[in-house]
Protein backbone atom coordinates (compact mmCIF):
# COMPACT_ATOMS: atom_id res chain seq x y z
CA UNK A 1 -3.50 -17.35 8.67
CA UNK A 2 -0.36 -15.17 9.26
CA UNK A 3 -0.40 -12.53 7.39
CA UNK A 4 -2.09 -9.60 8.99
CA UNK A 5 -5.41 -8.04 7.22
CA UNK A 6 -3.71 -4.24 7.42
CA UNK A 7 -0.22 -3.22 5.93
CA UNK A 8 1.88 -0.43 6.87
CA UNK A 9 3.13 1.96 4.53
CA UNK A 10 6.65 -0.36 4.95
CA UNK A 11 5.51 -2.99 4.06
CA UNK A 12 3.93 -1.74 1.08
CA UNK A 13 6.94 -0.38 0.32
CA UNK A 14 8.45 -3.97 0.64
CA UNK A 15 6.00 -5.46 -1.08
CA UNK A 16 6.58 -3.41 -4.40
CA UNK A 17 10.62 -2.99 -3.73
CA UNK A 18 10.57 0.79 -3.40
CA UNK A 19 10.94 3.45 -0.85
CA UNK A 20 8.35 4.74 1.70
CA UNK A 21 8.46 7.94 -0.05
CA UNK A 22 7.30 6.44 -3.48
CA UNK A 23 4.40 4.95 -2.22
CA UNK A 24 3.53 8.52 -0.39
CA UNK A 25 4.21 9.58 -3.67
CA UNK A 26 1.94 6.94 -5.16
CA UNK A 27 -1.13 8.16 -2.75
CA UNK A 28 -1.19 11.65 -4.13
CA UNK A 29 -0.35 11.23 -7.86
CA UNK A 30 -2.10 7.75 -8.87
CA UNK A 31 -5.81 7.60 -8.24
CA UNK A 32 -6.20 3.84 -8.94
CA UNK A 33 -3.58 3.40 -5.51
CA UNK A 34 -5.39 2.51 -2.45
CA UNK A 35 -6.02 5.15 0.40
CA UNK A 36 -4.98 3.90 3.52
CA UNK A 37 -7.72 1.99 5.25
CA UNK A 38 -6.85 3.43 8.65
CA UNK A 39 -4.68 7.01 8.99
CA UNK A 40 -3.18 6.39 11.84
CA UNK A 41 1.12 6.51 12.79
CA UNK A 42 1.81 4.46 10.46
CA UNK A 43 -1.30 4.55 8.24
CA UNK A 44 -2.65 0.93 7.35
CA UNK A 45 -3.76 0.01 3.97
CA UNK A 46 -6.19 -3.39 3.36
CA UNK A 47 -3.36 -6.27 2.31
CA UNK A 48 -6.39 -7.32 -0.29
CA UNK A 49 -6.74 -3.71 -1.60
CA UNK A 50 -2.78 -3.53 -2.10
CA UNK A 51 -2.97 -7.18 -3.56
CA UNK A 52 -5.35 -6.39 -6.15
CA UNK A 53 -3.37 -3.08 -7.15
CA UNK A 54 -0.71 -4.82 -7.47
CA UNK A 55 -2.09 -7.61 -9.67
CA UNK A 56 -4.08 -4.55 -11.63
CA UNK A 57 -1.25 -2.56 -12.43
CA UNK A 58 1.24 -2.35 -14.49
CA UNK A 59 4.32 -1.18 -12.40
């Protein structure tokens, strides 16, 4: 498998076309978006807990 099991907050931002800043954004004004899984430099998010958002919602 090639795809990693963490995403950074870029390639979140990828993922849904938008800027880092929006999904910052995202974090503190939508409850249902994932919290990073690991807050590190640059935080990590699960790639399953961003797929399912992403599948969930209606962005």
């Amino acid at each position: 498998m090639s795809e990693s099991f963490y995403m950074t907050t870029q390639e979140v931002a990828e993922l849904f076309e938008v800027s880092e800043q929006t999904v910052l954004n995202w974090r503190k004004k939508k409850p249902s978006f994932p919290s990073p899984a690991i807050k590190s430099c640059p935080n990590k998010y699960r790639r399953s807990d961003i797929v399912t958002y992403q599948q969930t919602s209606c962005e």
